[in-house]
N, C-alpha and C. Protein backbone atom coordinates (compact mmCIF):
# COMPACT_ATOMS: atom_id res chain seq x y z
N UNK A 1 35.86 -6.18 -15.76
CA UNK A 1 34.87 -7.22 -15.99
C UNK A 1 35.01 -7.77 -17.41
N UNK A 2 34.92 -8.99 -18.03
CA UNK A 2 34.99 -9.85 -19.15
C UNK A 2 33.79 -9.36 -19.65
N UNK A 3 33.70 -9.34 -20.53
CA UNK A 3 32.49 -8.98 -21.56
C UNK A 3 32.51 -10.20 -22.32
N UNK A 4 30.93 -10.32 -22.38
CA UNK A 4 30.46 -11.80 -22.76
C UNK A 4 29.73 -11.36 -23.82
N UNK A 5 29.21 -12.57 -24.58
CA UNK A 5 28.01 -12.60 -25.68
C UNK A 5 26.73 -13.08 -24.89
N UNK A 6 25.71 -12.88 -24.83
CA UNK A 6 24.29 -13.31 -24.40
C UNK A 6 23.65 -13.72 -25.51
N UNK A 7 23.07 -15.09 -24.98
CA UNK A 7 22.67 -16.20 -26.26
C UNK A 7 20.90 -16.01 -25.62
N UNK A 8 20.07 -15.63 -25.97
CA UNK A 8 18.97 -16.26 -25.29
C UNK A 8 18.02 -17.05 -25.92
N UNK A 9 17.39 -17.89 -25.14
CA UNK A 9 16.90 -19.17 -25.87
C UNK A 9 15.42 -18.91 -25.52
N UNK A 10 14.29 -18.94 -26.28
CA UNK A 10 13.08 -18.80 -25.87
C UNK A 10 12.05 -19.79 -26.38
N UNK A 11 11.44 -20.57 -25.51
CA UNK A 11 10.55 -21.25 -26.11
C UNK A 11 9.19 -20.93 -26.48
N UNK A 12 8.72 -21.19 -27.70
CA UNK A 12 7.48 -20.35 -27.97
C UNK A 12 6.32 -20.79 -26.87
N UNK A 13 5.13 -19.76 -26.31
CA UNK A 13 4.29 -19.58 -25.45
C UNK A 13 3.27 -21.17 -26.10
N UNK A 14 2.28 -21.70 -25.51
CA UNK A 14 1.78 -23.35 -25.64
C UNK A 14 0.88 -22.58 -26.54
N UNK A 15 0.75 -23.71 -27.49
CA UNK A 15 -0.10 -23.41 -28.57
C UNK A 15 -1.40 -24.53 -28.49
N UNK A 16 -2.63 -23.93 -29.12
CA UNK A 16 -3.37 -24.94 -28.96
C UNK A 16 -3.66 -26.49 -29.57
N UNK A 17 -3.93 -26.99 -29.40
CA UNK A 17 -4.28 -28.56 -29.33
C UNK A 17 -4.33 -28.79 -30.66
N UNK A 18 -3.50 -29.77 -31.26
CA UNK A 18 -3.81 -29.79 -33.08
C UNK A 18 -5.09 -30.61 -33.48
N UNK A 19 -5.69 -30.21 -34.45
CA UNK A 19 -6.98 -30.66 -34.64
C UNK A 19 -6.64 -31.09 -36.40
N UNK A 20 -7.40 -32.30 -36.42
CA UNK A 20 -7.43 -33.11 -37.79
C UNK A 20 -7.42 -32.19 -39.20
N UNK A 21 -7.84 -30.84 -38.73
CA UNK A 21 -7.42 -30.06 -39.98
C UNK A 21 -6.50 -29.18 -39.90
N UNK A 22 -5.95 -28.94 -38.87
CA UNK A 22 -4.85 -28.11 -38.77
C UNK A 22 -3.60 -28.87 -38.48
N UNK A 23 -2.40 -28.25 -39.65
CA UNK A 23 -1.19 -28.54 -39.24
C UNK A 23 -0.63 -28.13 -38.06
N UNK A 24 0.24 -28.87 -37.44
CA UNK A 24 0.90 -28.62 -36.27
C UNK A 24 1.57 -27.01 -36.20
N UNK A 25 2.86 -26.99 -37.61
CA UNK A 25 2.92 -25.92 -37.73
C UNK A 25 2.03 -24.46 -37.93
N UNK A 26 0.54 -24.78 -37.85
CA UNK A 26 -0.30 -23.62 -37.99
C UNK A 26 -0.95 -23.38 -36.85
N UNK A 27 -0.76 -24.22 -35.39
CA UNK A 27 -1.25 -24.10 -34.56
C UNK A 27 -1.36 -22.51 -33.83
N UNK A 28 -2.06 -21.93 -33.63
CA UNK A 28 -2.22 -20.73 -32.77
C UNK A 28 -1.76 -20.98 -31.35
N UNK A 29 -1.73 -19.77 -30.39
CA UNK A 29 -1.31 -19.80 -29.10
C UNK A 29 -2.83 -20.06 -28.16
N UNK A 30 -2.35 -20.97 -27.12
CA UNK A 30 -3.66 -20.82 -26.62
C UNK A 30 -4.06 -20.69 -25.84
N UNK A 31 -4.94 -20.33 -24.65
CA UNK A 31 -4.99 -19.21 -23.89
C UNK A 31 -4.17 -19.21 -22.81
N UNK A 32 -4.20 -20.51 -22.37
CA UNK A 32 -2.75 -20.27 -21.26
C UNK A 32 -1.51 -19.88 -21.64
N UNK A 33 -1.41 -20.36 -23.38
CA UNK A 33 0.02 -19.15 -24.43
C UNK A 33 -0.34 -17.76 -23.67
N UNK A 34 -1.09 -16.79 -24.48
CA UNK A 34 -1.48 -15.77 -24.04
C UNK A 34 -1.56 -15.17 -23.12
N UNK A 35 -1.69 -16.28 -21.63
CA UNK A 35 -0.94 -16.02 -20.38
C UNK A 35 0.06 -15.89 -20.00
N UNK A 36 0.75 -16.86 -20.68
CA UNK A 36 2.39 -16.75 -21.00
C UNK A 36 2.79 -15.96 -21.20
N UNK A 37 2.40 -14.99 -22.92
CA UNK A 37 3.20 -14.09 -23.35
C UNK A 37 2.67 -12.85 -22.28
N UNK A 38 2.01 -12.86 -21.57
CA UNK A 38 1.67 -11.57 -20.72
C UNK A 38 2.29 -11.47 -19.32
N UNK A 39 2.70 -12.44 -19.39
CA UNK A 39 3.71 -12.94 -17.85
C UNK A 39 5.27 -12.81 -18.91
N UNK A 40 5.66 -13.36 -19.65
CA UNK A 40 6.85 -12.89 -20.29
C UNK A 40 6.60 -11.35 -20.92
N UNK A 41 5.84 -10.46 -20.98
CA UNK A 41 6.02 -8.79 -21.14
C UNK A 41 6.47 -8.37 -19.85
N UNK A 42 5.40 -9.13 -19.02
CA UNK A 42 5.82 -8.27 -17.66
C UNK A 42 7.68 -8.34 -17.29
N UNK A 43 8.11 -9.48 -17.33
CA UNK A 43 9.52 -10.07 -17.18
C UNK A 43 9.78 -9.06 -17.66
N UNK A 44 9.92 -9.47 -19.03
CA UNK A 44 11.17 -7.98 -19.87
C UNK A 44 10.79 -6.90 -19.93
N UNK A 45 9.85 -6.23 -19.52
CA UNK A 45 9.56 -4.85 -18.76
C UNK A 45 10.72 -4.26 -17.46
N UNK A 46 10.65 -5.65 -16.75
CA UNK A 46 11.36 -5.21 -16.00
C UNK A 46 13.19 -5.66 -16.14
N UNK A 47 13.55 -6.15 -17.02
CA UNK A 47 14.92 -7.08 -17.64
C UNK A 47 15.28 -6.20 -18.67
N UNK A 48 16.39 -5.96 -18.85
CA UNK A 48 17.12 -5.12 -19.82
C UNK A 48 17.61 -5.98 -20.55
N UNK A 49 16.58 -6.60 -21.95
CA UNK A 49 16.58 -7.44 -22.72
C UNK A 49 16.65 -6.90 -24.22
N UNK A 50 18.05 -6.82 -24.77
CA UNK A 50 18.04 -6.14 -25.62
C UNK A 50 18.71 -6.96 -26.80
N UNK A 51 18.08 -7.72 -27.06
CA UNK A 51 19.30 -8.76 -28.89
C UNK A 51 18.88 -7.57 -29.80
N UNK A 52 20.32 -7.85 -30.16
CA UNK A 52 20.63 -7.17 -31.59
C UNK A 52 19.97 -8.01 -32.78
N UNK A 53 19.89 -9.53 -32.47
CA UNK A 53 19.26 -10.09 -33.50
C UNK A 53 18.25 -10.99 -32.95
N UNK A 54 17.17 -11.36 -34.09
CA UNK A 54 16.02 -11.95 -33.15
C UNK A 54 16.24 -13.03 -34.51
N UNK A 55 16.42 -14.67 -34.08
CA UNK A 55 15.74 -15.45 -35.09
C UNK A 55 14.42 -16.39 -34.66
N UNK A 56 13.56 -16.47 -35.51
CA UNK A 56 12.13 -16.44 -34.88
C UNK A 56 11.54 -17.60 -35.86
N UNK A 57 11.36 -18.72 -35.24
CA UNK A 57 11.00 -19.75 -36.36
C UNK A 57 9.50 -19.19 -36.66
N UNK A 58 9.07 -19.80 -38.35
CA UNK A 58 7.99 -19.41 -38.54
C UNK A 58 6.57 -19.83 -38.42
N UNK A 59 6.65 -20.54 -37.28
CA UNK A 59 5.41 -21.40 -36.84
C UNK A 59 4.72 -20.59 -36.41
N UNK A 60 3.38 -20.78 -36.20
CA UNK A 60 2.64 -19.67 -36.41
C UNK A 60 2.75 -19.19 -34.48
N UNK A 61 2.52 -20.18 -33.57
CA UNK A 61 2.67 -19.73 -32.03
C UNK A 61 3.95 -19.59 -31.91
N UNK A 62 4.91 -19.43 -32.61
CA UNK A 62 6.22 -18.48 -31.77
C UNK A 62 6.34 -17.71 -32.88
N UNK A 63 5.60 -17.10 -33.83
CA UNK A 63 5.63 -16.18 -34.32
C UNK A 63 4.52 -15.30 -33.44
N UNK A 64 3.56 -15.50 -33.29
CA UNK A 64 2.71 -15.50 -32.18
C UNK A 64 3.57 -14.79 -30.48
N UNK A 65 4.15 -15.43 -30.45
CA UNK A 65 4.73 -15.68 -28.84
C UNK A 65 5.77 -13.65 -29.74
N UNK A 66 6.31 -14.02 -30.17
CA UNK A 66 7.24 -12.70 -30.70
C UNK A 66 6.57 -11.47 -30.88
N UNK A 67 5.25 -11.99 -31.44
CA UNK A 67 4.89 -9.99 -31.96
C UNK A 67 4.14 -10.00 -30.50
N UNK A 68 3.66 -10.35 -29.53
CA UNK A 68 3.24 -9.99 -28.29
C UNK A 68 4.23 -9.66 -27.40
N UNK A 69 5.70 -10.07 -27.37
CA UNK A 69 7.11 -9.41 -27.07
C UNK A 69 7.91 -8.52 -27.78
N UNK A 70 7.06 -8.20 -29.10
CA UNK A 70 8.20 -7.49 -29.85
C UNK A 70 8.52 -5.41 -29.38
N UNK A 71 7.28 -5.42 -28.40
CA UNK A 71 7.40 -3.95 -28.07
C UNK A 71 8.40 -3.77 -27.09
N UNK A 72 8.93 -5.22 -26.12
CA UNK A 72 10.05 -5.30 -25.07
C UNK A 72 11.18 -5.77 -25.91
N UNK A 73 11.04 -6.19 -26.74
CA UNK A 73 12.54 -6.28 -27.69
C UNK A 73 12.78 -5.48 -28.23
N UNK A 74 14.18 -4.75 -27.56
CA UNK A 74 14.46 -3.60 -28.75
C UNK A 74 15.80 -3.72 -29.37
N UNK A 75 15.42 -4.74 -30.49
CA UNK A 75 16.10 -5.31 -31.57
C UNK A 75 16.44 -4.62 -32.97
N UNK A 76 17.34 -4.25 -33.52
CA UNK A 76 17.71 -4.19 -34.77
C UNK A 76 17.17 -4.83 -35.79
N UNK A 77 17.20 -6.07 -35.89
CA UNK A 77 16.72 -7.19 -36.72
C UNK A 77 16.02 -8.30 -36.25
N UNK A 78 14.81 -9.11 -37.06
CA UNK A 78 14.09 -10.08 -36.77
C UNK A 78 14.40 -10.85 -38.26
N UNK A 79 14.78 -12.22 -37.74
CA UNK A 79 14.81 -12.88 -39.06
C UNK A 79 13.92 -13.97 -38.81
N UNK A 80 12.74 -14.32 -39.55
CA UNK A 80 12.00 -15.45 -39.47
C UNK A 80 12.22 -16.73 -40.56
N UNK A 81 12.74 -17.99 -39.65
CA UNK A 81 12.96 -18.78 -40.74
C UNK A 81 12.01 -20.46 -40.49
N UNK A 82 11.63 -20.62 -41.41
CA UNK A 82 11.45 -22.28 -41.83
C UNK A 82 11.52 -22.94 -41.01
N UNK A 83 13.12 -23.44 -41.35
CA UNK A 83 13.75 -24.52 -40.76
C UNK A 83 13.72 -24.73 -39.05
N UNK A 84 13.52 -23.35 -38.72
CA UNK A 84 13.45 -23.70 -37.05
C UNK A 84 12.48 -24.63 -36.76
N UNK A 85 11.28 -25.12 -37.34
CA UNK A 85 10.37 -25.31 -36.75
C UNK A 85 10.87 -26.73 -36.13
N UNK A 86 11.56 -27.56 -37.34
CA UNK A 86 11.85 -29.04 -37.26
C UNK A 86 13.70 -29.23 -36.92
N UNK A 87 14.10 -27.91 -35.99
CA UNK A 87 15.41 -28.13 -36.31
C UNK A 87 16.35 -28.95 -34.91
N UNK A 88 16.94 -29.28 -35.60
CA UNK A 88 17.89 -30.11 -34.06
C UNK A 88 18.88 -29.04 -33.14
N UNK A 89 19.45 -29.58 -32.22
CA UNK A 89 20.35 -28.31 -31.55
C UNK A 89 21.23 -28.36 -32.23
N UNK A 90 22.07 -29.14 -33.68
CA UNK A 90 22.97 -28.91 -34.28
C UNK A 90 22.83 -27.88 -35.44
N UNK A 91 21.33 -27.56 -35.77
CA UNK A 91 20.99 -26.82 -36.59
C UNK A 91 21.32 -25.21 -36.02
N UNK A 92 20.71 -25.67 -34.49
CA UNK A 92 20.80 -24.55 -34.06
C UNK A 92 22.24 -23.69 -33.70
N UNK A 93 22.76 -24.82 -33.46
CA UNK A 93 24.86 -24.09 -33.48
C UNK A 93 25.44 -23.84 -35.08
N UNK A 94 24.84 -24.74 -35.75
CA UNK A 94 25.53 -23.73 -37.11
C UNK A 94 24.73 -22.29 -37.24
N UNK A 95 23.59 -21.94 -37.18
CA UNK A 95 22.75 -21.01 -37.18
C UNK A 95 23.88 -19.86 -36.32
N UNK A 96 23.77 -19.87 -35.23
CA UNK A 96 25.18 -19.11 -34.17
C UNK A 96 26.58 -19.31 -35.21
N UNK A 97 26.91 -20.36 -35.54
CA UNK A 97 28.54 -20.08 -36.45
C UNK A 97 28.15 -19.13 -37.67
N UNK A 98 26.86 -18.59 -38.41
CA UNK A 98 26.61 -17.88 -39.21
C UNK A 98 26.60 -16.54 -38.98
N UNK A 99 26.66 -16.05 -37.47
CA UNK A 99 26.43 -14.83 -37.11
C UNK A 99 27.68 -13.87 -37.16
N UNK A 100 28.02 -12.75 -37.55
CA UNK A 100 28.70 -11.78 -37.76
C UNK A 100 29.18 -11.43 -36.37
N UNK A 101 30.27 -11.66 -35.75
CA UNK A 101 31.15 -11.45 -34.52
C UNK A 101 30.78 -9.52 -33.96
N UNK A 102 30.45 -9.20 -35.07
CA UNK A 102 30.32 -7.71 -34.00
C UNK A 102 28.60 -7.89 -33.24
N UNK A 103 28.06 -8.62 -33.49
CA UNK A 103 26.59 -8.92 -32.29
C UNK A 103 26.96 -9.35 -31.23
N UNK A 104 26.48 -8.44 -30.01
CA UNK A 104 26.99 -9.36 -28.76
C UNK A 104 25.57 -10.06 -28.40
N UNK A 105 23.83 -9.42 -28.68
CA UNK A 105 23.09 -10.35 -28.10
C UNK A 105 22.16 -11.03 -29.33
N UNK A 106 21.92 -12.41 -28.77
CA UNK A 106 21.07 -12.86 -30.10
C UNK A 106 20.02 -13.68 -29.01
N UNK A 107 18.36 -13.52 -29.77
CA UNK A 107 17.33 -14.62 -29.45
C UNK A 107 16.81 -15.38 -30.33
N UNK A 108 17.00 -16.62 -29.75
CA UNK A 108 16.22 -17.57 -30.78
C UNK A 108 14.96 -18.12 -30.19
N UNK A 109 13.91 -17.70 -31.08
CA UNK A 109 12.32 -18.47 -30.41
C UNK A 109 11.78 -19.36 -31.04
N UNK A 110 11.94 -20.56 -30.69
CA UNK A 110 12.03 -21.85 -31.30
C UNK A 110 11.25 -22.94 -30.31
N UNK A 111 11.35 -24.18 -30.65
CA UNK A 111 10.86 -25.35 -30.14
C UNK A 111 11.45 -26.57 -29.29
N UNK A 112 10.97 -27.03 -28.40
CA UNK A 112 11.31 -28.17 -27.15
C UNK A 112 10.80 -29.20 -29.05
N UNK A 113 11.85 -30.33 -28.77
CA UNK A 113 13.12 -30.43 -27.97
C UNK A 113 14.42 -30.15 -28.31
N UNK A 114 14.24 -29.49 -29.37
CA UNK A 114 15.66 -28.85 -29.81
C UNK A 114 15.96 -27.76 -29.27
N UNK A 115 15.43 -26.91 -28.25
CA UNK A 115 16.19 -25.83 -27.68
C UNK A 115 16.57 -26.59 -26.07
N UNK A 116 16.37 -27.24 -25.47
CA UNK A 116 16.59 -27.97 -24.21
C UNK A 116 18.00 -28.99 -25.09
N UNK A 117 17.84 -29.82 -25.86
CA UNK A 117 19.34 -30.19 -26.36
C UNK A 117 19.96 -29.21 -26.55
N UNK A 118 19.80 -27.83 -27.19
CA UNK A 118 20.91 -27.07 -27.41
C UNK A 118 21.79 -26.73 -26.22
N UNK A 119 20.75 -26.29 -25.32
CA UNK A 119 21.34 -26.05 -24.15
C UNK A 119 21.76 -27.37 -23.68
N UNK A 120 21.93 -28.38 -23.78
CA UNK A 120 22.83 -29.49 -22.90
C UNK A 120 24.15 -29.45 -23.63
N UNK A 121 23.81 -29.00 -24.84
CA UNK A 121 25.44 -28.45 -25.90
C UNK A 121 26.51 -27.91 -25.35
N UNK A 122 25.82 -26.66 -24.71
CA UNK A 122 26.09 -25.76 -24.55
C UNK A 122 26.55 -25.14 -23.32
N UNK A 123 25.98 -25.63 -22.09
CA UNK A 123 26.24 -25.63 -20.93
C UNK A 123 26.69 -26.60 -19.89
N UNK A 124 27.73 -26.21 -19.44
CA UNK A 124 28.29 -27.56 -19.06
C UNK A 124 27.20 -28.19 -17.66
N UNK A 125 26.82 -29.77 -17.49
CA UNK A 125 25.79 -30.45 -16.86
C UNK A 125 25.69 -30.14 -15.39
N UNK A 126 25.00 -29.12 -15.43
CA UNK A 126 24.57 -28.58 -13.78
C UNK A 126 22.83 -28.54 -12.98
N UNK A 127 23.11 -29.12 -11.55
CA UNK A 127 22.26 -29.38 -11.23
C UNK A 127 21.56 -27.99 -11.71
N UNK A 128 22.17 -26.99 -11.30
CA UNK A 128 20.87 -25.93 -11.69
C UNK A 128 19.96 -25.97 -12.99
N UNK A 129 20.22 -26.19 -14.10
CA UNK A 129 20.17 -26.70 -15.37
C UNK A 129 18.86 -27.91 -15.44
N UNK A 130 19.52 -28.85 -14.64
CA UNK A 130 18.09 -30.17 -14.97
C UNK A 130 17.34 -30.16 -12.99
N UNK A 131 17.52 -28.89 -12.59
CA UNK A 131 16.22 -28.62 -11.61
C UNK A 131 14.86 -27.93 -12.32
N UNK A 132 15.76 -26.85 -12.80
CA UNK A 132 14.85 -25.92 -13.61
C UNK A 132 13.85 -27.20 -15.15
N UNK A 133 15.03 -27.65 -15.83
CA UNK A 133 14.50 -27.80 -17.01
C UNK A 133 14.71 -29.19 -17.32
N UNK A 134 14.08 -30.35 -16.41
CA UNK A 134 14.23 -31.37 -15.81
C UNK A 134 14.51 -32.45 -17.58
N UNK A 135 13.75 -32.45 -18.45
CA UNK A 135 14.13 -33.06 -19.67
C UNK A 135 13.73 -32.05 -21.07
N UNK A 136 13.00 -30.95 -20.76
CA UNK A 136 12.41 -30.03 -21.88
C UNK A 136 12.45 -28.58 -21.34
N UNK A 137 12.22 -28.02 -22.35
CA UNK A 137 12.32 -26.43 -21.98
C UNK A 137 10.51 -26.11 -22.18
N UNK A 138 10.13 -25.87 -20.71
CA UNK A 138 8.34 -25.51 -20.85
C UNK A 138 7.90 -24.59 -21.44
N UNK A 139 7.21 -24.84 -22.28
CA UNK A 139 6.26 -23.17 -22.96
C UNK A 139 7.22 -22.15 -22.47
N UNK A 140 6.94 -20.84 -23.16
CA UNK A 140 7.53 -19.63 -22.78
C UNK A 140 8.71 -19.84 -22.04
N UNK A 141 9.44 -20.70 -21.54
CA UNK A 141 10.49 -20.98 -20.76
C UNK A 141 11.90 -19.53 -21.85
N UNK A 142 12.30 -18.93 -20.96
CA UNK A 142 13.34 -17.67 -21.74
C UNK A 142 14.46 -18.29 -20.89
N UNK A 143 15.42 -18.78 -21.67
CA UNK A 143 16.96 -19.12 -20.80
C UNK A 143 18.09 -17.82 -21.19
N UNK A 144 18.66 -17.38 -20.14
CA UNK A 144 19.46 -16.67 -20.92
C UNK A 144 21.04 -17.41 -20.55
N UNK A 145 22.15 -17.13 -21.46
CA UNK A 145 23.35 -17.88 -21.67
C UNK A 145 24.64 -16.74 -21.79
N UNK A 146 25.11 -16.93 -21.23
CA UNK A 146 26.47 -16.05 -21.73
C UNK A 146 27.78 -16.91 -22.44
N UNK A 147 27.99 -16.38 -23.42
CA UNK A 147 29.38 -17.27 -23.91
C UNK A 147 30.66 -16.42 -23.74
N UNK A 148 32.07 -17.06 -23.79
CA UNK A 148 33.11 -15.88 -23.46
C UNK A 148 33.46 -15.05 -25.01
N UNK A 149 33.39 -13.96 -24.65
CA UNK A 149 33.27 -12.93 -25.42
C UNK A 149 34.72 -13.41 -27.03
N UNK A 150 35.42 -13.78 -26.61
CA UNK A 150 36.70 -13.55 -26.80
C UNK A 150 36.84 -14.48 -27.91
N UNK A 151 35.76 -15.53 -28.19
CA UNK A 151 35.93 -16.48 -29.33
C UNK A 151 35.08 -16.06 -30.58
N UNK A 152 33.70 -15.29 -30.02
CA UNK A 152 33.12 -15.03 -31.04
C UNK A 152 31.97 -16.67 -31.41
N UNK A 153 31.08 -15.68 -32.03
CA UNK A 153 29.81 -17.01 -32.26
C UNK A 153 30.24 -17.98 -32.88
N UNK A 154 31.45 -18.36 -33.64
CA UNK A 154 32.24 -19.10 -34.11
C UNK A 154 33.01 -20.03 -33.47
N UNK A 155 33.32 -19.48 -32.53
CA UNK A 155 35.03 -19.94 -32.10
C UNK A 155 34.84 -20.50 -30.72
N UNK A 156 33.40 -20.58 -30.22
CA UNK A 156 33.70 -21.03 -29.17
C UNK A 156 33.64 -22.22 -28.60
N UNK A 157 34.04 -23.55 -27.80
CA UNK A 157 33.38 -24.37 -27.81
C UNK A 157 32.53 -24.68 -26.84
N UNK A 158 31.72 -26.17 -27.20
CA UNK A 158 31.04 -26.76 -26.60
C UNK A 158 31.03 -26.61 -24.97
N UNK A 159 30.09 -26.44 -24.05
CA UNK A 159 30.15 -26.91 -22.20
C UNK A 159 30.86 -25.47 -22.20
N UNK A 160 31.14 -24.68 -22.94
CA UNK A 160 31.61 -23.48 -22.40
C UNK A 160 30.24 -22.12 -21.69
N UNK A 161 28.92 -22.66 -22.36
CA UNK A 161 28.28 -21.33 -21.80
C UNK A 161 28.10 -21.10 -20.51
N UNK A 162 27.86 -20.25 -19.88
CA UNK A 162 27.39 -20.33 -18.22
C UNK A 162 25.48 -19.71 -18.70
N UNK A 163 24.72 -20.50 -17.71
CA UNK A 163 23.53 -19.77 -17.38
C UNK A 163 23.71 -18.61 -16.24
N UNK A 164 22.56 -17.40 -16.82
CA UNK A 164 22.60 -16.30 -16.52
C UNK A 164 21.56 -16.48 -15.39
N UNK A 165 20.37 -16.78 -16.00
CA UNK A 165 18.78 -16.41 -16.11
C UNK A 165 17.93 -17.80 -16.85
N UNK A 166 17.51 -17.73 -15.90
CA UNK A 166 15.80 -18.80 -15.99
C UNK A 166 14.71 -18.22 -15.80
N UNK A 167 13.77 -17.50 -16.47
CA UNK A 167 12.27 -17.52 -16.67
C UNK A 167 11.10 -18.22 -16.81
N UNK A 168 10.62 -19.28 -16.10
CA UNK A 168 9.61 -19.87 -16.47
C UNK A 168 8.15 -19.32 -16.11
N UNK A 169 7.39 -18.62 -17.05
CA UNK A 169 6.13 -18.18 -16.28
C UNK A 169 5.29 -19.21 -15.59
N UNK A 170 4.78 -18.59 -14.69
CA UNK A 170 3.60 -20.00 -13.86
C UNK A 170 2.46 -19.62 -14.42
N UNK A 171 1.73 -20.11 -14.97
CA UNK A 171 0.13 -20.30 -15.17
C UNK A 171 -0.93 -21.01 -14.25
């Protein structure tokens, strides 16, 4: 069997409604989030979901969406950064060309609409693809991706990933 890299893409759980004094980025999760992240525990309870690395933008609902998954992630490292909040899917492939070739799994919990472009990057255009995730990746939506092992987070290109796994919780 080929041994692959597993990319998984997670969109943070719905956060609540922004209000004239709160920044977008400070938004909390809100209760149908919270439904979310309890329908995504149950998932990886039962999913042998294991990244070696977690990058976790620092908005406050997918920082949120993470420490309510972080007891089913059994991760090495969590890196929380900034830039995810506002980042494009090109941000998000140099982010992957930065990664150290001995990781085979990495999650990124980030934001529509830059994780739904990443994945159009990334996977070559299949109906399965825009049934599931028709123009955005929904709340809590967890994609998982395999790339071929053999190039490394670097080396590989574009339309090469295959989808594994689609999670969308129902609320």
């Amino acid at each position: 069997m080929c041994k692959k890299r597993i990319l998984y893409l997670l969109n943070n759980a719905q956060g609540r409604r922004a209000t004239a004094q709160m920044r977008d980025f400070d938004r909390p999760l809100s209760l149908k989030g919270k439904r979310q992240v309890k329908k995504l525990k149950h998932y990886l309870s039962l999913h042998s979901i294991e990244p070696e690395l977690i990058f976790c933008s620092k908005a406050k609902r997918a920082r949120e969406t993470f420490e309510g998954l972080s007891p089913f992630c059994h991760t090495g490292h969590i890196v929380f950064l900034d830039f995810l909040y506002l980042a494009s899917e090109y941000t998000l492939l140099e982010l992957l060309n930065l990664v150290d070739d001995t990781i085979d799994q990495i999650m990124i919990i980030g934001h529509s609409p830059a994780l739904f472009e990443f994945i159009q990057l990334l996977v070559p255009t299949s109906v399965t693809i825009r049934y599931h995730l028709s123009e955005s990746c929904p709340s809590a939506s967890l994609i998982c991706l395999s790339l071929p092992f053999q190039y490394g987070w670097r080396g590989f290109n574009l339309k090469q990933a295959q989808l594994e796994d689609i999670f969308i919780p129902e609320t």
